[in-house]
N, C-alpha and C. Protein backbone atom coordinates (compact mmCIF):
# COMPACT_ATOMS: atom_id res chain seq x y z
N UNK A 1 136.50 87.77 117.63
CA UNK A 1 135.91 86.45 117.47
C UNK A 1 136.87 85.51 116.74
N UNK A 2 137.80 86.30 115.86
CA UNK A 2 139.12 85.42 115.08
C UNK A 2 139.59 85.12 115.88
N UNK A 3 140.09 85.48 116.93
CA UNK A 3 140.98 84.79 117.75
C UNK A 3 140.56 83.64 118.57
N UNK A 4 139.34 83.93 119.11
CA UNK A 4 138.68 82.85 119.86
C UNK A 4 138.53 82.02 119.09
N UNK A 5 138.12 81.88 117.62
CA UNK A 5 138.17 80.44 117.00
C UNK A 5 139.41 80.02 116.79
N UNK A 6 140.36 80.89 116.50
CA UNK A 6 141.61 79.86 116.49
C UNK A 6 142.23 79.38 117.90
N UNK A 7 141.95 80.05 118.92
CA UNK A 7 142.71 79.14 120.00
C UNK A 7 141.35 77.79 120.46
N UNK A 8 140.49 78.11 119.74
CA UNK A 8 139.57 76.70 120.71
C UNK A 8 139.89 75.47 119.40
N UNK A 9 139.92 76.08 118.25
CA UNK A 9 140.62 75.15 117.18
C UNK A 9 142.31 74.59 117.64
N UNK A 10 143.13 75.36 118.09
CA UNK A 10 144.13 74.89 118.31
C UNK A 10 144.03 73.61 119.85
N UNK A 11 143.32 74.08 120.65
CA UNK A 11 143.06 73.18 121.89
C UNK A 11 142.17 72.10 121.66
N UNK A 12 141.24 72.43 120.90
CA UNK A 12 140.67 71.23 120.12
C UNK A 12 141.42 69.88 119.28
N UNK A 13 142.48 70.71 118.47
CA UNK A 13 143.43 69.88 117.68
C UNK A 13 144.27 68.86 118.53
N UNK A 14 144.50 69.14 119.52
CA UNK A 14 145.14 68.15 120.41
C UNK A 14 144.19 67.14 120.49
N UNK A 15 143.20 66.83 120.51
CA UNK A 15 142.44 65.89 121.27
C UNK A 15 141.56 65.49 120.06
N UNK A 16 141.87 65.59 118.83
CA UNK A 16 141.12 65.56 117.87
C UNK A 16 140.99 63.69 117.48
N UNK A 17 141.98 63.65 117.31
CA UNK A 17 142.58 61.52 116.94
C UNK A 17 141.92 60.86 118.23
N UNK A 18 140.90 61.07 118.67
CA UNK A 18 140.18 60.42 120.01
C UNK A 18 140.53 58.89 119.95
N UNK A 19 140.05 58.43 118.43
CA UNK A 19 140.37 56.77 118.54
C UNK A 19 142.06 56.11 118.79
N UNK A 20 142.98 56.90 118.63
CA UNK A 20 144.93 56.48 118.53
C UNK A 20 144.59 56.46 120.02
N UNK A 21 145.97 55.35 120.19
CA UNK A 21 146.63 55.54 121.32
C UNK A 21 148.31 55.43 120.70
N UNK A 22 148.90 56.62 121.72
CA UNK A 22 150.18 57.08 121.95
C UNK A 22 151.35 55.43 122.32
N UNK A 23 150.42 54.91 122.84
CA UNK A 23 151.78 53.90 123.82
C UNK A 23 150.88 52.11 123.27
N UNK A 24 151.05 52.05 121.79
CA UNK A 24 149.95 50.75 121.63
C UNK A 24 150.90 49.37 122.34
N UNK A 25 150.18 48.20 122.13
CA UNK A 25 150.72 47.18 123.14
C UNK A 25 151.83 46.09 122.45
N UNK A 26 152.03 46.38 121.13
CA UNK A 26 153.74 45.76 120.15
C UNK A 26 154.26 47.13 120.16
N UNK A 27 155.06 47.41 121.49
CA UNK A 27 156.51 48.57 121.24
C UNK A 27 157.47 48.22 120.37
N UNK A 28 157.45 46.98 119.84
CA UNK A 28 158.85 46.93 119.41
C UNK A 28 158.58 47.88 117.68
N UNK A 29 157.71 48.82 117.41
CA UNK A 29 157.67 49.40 116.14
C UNK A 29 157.09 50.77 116.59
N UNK A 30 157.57 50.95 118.11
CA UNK A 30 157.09 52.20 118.79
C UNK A 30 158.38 52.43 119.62
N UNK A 31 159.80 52.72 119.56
CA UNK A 31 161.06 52.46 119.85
C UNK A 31 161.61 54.03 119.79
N UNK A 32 161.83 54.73 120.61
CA UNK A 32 162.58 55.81 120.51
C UNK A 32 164.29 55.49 120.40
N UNK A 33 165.20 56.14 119.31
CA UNK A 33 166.57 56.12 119.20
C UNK A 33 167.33 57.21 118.90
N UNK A 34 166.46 58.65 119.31
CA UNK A 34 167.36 59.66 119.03
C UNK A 34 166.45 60.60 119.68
N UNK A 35 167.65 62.15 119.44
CA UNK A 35 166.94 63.61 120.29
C UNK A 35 165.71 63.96 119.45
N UNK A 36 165.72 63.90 117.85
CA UNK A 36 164.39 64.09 117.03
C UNK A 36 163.57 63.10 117.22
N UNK A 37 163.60 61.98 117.20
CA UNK A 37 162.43 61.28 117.99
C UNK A 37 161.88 61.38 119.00
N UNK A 38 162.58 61.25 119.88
CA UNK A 38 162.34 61.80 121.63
C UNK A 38 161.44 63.02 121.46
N UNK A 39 161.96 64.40 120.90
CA UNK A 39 161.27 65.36 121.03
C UNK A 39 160.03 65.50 120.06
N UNK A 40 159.80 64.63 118.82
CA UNK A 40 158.68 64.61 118.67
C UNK A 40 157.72 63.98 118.80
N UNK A 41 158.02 62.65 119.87
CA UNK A 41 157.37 62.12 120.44
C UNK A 41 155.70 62.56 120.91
N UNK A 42 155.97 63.57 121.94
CA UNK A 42 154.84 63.97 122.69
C UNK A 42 153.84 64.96 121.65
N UNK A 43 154.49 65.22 120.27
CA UNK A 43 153.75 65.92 119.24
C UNK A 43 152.65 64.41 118.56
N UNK A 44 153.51 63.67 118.71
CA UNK A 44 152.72 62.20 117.99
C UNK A 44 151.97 61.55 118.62
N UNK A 45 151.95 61.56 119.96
CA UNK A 45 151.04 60.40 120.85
C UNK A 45 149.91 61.55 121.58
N UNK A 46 148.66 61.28 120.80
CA UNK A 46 147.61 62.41 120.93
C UNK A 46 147.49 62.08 122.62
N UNK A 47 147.36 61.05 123.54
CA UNK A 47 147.08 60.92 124.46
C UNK A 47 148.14 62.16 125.64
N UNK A 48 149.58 61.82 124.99
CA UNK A 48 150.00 63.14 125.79
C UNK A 48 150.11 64.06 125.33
N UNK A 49 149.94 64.60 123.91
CA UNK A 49 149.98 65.86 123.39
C UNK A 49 148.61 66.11 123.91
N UNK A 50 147.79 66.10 124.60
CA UNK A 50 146.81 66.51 125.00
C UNK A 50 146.98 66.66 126.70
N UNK A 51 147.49 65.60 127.31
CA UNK A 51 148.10 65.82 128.99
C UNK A 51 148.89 67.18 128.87
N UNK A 52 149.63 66.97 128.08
CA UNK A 52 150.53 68.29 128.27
C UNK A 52 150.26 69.66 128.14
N UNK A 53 148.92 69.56 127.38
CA UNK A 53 148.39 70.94 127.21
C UNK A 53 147.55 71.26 128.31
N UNK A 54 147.29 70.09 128.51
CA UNK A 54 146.08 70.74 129.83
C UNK A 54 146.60 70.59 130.68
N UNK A 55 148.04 70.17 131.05
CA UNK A 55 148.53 70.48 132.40
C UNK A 55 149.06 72.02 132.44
N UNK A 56 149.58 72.59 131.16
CA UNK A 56 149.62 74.05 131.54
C UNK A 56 148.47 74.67 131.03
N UNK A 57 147.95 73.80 130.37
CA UNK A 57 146.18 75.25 130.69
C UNK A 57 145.89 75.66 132.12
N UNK A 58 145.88 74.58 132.61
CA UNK A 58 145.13 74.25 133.94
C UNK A 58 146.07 74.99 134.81
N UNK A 59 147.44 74.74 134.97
CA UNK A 59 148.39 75.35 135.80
C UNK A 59 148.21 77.13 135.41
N UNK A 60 148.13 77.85 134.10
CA UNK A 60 148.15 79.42 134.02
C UNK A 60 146.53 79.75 134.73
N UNK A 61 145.35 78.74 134.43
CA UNK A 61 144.07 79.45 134.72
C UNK A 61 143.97 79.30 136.66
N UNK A 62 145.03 78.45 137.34
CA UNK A 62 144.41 78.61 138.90
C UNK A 62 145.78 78.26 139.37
N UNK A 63 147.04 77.66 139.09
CA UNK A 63 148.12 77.60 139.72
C UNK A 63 148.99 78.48 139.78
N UNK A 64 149.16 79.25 141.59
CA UNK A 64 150.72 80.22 141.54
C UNK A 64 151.49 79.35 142.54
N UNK A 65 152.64 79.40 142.11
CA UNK A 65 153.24 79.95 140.80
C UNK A 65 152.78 78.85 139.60
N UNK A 66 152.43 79.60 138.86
CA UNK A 66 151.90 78.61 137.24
C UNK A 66 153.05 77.54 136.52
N UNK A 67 154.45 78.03 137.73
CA UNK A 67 155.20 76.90 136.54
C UNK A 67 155.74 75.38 137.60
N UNK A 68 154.85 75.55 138.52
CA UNK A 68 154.55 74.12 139.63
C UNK A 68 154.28 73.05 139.24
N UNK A 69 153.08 72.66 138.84
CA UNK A 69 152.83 71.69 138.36
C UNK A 69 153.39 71.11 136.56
N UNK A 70 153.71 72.06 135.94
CA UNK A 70 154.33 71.11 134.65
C UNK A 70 156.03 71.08 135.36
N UNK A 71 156.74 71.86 136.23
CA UNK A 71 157.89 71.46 136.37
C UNK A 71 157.95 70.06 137.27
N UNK A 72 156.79 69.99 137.80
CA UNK A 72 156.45 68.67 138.48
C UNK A 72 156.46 67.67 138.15
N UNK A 73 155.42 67.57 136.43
CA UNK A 73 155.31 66.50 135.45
C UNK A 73 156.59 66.81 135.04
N UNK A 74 157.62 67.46 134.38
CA UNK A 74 158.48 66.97 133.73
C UNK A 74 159.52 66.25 134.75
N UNK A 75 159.39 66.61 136.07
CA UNK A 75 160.70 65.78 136.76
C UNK A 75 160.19 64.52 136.91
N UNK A 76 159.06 64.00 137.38
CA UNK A 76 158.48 62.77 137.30
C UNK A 76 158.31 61.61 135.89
N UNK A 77 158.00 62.63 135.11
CA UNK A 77 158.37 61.99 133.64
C UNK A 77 159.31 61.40 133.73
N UNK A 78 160.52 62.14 133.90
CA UNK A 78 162.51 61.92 133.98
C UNK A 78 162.25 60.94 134.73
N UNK A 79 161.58 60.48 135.92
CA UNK A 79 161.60 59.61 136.84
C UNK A 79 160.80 58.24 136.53
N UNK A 80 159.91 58.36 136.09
CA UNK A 80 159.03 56.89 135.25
C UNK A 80 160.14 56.74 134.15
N UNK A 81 160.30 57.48 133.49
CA UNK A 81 161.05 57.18 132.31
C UNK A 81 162.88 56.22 132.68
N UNK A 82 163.03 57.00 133.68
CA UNK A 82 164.69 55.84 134.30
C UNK A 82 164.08 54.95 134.87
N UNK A 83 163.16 54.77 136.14
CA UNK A 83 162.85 53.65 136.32
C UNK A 83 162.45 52.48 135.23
N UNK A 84 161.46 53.06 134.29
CA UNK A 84 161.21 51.78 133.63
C UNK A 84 162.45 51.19 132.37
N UNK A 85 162.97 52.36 132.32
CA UNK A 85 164.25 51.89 131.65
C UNK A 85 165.32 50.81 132.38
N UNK A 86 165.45 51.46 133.65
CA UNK A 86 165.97 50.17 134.78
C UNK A 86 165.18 49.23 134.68
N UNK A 87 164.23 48.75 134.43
CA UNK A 87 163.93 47.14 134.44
C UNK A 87 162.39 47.22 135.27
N UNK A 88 162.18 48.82 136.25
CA UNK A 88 160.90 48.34 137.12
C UNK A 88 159.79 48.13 136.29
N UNK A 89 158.97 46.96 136.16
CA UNK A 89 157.89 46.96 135.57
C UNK A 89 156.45 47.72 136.38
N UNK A 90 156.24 49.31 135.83
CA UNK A 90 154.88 49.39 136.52
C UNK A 90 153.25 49.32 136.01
N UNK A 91 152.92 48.92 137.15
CA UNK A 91 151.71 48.30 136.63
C UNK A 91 150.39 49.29 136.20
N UNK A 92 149.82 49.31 135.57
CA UNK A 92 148.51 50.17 135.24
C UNK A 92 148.94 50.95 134.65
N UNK A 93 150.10 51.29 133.81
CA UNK A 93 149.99 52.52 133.16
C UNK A 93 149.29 53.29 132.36
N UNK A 94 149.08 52.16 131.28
CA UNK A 94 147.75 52.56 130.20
C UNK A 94 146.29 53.38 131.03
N UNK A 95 145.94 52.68 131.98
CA UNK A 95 144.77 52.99 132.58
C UNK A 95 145.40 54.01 133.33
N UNK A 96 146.28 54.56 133.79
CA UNK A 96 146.74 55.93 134.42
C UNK A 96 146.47 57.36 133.76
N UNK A 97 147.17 56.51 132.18
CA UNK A 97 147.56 57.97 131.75
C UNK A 97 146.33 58.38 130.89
N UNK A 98 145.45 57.03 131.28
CA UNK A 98 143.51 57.67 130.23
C UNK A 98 142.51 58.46 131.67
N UNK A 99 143.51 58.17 132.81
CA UNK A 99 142.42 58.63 133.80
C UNK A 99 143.45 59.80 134.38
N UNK A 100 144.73 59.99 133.71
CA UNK A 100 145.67 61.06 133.65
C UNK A 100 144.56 62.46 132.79
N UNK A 101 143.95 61.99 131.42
CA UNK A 101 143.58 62.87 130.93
C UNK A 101 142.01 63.06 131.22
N UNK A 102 141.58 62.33 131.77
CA UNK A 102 139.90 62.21 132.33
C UNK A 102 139.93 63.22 133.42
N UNK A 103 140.88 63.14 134.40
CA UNK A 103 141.32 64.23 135.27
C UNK A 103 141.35 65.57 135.25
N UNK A 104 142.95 65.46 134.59
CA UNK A 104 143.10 66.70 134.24
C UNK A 104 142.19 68.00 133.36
N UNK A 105 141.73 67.15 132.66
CA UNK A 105 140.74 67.84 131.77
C UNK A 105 139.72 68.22 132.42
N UNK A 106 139.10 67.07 133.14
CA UNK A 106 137.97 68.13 134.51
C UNK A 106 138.55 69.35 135.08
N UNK A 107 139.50 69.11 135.52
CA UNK A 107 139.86 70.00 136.48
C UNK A 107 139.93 71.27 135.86
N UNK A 108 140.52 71.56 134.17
CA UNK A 108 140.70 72.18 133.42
C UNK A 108 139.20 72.74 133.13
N UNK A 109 138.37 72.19 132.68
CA UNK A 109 137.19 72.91 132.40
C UNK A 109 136.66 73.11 133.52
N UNK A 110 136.54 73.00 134.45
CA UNK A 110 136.01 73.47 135.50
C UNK A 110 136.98 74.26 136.50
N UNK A 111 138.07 74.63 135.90
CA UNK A 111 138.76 75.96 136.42
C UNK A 111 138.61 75.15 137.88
N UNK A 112 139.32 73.86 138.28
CA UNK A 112 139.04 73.67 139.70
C UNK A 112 140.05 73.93 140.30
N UNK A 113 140.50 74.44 141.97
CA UNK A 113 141.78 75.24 142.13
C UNK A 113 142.11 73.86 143.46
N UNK A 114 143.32 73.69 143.55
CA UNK A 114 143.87 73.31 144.42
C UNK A 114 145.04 74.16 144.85
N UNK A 115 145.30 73.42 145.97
CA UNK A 115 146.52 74.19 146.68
C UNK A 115 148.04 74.00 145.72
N UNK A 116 149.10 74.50 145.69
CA UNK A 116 149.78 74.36 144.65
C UNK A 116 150.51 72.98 144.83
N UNK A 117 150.86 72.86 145.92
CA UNK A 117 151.75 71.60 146.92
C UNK A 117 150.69 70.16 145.78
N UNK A 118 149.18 70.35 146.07
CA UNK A 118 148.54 69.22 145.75
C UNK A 118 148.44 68.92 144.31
N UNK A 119 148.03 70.23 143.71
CA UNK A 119 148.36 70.43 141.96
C UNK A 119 149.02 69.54 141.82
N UNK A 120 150.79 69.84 142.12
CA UNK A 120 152.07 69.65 141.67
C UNK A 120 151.98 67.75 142.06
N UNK A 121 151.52 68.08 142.94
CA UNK A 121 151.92 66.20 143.68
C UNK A 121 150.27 65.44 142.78
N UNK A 122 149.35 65.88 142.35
CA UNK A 122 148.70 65.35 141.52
C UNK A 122 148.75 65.13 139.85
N UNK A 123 149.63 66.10 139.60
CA UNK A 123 150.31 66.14 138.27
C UNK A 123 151.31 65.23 138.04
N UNK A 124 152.57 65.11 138.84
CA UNK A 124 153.30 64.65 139.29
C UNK A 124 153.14 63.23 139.27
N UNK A 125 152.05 62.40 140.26
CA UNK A 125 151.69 61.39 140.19
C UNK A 125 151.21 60.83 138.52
N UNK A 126 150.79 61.53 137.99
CA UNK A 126 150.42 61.04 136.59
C UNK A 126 151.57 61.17 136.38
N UNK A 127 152.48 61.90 135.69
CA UNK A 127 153.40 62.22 135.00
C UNK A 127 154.41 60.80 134.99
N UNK A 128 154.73 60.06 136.50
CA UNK A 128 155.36 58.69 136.68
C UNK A 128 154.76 57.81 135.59
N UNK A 129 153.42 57.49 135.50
CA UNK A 129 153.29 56.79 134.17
C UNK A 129 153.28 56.83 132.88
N UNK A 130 153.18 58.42 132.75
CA UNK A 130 153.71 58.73 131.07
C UNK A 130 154.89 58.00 130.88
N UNK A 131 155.53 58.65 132.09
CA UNK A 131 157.20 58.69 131.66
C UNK A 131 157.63 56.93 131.94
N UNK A 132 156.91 56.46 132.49
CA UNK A 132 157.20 54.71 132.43
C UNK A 132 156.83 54.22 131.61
N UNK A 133 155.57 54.62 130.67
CA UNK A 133 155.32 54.31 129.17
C UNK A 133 156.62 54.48 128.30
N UNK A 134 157.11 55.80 128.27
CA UNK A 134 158.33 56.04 127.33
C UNK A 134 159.39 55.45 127.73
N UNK A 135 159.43 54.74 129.11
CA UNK A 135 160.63 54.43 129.56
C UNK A 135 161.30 53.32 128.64
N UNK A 136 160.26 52.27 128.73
CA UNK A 136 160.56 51.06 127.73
C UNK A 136 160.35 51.39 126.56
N UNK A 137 159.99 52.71 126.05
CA UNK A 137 159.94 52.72 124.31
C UNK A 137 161.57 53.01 123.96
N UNK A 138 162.57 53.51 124.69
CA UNK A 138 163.70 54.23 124.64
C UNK A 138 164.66 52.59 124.41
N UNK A 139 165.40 53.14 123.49
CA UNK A 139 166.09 51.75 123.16
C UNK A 139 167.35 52.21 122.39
N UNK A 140 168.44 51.60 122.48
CA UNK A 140 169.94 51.96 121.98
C UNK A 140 170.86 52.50 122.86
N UNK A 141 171.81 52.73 121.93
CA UNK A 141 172.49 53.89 121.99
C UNK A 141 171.91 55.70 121.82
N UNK A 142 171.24 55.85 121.09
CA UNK A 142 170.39 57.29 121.48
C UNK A 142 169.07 57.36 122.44
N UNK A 143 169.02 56.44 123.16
CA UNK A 143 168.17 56.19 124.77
C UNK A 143 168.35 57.75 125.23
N UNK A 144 169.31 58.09 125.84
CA UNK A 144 169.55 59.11 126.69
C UNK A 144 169.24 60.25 125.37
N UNK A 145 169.70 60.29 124.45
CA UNK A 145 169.23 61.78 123.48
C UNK A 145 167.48 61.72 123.24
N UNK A 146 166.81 60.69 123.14
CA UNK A 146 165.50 60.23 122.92
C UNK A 146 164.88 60.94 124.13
N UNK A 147 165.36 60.51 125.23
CA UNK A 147 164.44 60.82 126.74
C UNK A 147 165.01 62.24 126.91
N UNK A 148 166.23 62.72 126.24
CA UNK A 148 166.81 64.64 126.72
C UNK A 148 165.20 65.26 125.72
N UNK A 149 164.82 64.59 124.15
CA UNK A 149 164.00 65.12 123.54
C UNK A 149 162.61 65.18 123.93
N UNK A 150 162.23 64.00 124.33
CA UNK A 150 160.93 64.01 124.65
C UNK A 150 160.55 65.02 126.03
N UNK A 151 161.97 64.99 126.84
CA UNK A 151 161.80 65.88 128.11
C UNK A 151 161.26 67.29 127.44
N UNK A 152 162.20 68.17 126.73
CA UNK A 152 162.31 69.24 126.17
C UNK A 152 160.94 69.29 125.46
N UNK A 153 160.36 68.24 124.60
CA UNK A 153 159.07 68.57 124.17
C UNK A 153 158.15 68.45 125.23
N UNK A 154 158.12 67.85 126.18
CA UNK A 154 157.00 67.79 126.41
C UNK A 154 157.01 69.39 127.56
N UNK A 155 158.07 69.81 127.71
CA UNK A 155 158.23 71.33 128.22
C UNK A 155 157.65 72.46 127.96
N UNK A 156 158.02 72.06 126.73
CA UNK A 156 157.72 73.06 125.37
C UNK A 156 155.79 72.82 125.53
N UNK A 157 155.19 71.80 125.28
CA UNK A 157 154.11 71.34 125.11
C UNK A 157 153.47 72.20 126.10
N UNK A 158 154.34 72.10 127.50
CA UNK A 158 153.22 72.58 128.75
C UNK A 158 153.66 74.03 128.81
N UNK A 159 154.27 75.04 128.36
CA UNK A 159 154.40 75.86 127.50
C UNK A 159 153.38 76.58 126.58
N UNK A 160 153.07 75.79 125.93
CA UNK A 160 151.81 75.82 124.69
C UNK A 160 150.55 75.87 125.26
N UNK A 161 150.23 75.15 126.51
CA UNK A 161 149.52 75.13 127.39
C UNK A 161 148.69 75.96 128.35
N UNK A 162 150.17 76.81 128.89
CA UNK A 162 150.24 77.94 129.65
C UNK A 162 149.79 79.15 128.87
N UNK A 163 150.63 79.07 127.33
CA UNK A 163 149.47 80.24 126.39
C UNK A 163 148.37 79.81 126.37
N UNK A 164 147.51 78.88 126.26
CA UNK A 164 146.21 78.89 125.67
C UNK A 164 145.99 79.46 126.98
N UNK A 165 146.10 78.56 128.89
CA UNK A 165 145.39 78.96 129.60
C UNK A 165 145.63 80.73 130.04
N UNK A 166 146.70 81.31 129.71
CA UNK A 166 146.54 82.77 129.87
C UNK A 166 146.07 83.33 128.79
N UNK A 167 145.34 82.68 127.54
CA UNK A 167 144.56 83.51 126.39
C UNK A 167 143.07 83.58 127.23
N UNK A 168 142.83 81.87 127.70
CA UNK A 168 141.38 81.91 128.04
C UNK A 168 141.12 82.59 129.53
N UNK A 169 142.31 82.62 130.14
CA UNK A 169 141.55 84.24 131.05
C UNK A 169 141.95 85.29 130.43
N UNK A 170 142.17 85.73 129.64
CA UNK A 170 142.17 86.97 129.60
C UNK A 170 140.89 87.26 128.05
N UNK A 171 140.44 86.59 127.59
CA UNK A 171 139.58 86.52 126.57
C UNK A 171 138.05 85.86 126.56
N UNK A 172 137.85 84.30 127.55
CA UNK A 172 136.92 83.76 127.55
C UNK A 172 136.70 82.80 128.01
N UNK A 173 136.04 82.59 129.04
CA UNK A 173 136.35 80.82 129.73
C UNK A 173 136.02 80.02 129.38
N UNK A 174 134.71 80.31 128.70
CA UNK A 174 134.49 78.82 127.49
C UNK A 174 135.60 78.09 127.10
N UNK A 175 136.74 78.88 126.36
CA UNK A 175 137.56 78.37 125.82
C UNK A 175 138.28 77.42 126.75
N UNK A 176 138.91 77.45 127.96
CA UNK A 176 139.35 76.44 128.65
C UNK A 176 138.00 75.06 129.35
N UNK A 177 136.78 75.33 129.04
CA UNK A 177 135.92 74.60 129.59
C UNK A 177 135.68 73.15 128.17
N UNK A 178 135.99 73.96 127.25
CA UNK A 178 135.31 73.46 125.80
C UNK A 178 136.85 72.17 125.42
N UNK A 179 137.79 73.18 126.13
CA UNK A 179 139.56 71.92 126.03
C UNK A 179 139.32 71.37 126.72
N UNK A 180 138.95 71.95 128.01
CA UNK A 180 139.25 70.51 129.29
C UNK A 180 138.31 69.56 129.03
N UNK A 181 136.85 69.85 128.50
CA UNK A 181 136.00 68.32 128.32
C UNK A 181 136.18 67.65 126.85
N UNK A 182 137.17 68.13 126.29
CA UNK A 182 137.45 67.52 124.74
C UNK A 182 138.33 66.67 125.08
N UNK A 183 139.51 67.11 126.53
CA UNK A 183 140.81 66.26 127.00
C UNK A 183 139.79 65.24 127.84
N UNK A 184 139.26 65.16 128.54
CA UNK A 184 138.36 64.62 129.71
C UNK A 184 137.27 63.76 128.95
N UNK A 185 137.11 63.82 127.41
CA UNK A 185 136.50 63.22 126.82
C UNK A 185 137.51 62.23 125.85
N UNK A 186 138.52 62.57 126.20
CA UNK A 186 139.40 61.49 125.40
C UNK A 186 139.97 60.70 126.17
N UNK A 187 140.36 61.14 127.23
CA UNK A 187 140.27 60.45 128.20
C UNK A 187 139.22 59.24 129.29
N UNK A 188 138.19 59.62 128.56
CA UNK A 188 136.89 58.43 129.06
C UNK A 188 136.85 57.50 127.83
N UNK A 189 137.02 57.86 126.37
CA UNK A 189 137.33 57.02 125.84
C UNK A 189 138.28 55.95 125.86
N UNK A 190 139.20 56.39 125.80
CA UNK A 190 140.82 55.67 126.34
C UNK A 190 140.01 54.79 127.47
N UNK A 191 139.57 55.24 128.36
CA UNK A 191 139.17 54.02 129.77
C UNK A 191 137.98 53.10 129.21
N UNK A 192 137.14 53.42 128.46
CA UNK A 192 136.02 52.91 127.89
C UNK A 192 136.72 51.34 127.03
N UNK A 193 137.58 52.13 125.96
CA UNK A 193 138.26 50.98 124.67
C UNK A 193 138.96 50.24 125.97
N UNK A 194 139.30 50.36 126.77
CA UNK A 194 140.49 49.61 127.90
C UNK A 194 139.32 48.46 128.29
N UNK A 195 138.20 48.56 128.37
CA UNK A 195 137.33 48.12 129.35
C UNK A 195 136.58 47.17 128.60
N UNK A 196 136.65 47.55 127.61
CA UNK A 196 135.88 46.34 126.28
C UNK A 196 136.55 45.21 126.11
């Protein structure tokens, strides 16, 4: 029973700061300029320290191969993240990455299975607006060490992910049902405060 409270405490802890947002709307005091920023980025912005966990919860409890869909989000990340650094302005991000975690988090508590091709290309599709959020936070000369860090964390993150979702099959499914509607509930918030 020790264990089960600490991993639904640890999956809980991600999604705990319901009211923050990760990407607020004056960047200029939200500026990545190095590899330690970059990589602790995705530890600081509860909105994706919570995507990232439930993209590898979700990927160990129904995706083979399980490392499809976060290698998906991290190349797409890399890809929002140069584009918006190039200059593309994209549109809706904020509202992406709250219906990024409204998503994912269903899908997560409800253990819902897709084919891996669709996983990956539904993960994927979110992942372009994380990474276009961070694109314009990246600024300087440590731009490129900022975006090598945040890549690597947010790796690591879906990583962290993949343990919880191979604890909660092999221990209890509550536990991935109880993360995915805590992520899926922070995520309706995020769309809710957007909408006011």
């Amino acid at each position: 029973m020790k264990n089960k409270a600490k991993l639904l405490l640890a999956g809980l802890a991600a999604t705990a700061p319901l009211a923050a947002f990760a990407h607020p709307g004056a960047l200029a005091d939200h500026v990545h300029t190095g590899f330690a920023s970059g990589l602790l980025h995705p530890l600081t912005g509860p909105d994706h320290l919570a995507a990232m966990l439930a993209v590898g919860m979700w990927s160990a409890l129904v995706l083979r191969p399980r490392w499809a869909a976060p290698l998906a989000f991290v190349a797409l990340l890399l890809a929002g993240a140069l584009a918006a650094q190039a200059g593309l302005a994209v549109p809706g991000v904020e509202p992406m990455i709250a219906a990024s975690l409204l998503v994912i988090g269903l899908l997560t508590a409800a253990r819902a299975r897709l084919p891996v091709w669709g996983g990956a290309l539904l993960v994927g599709a979110f992942a372009f607006f994380h990474g276009a959020a961070h694109g314009s936070e990246l600024a300087g000369p440590g731009a490129a060490a900022a975006l090598l860090g945040m890549v690597i964390g947010t790796a690591v993150l879906h990583l962290v992910g993949m343990g919880l979702g191979e604890a909660a099959l092999r221990r209890a499914r509550w536990i991935s049902a109880v993360a995915g509607a805590a992520v899926a509930a922070l995520g309706s918030m995020l769309l809710l405060r957007m909408a006011m």
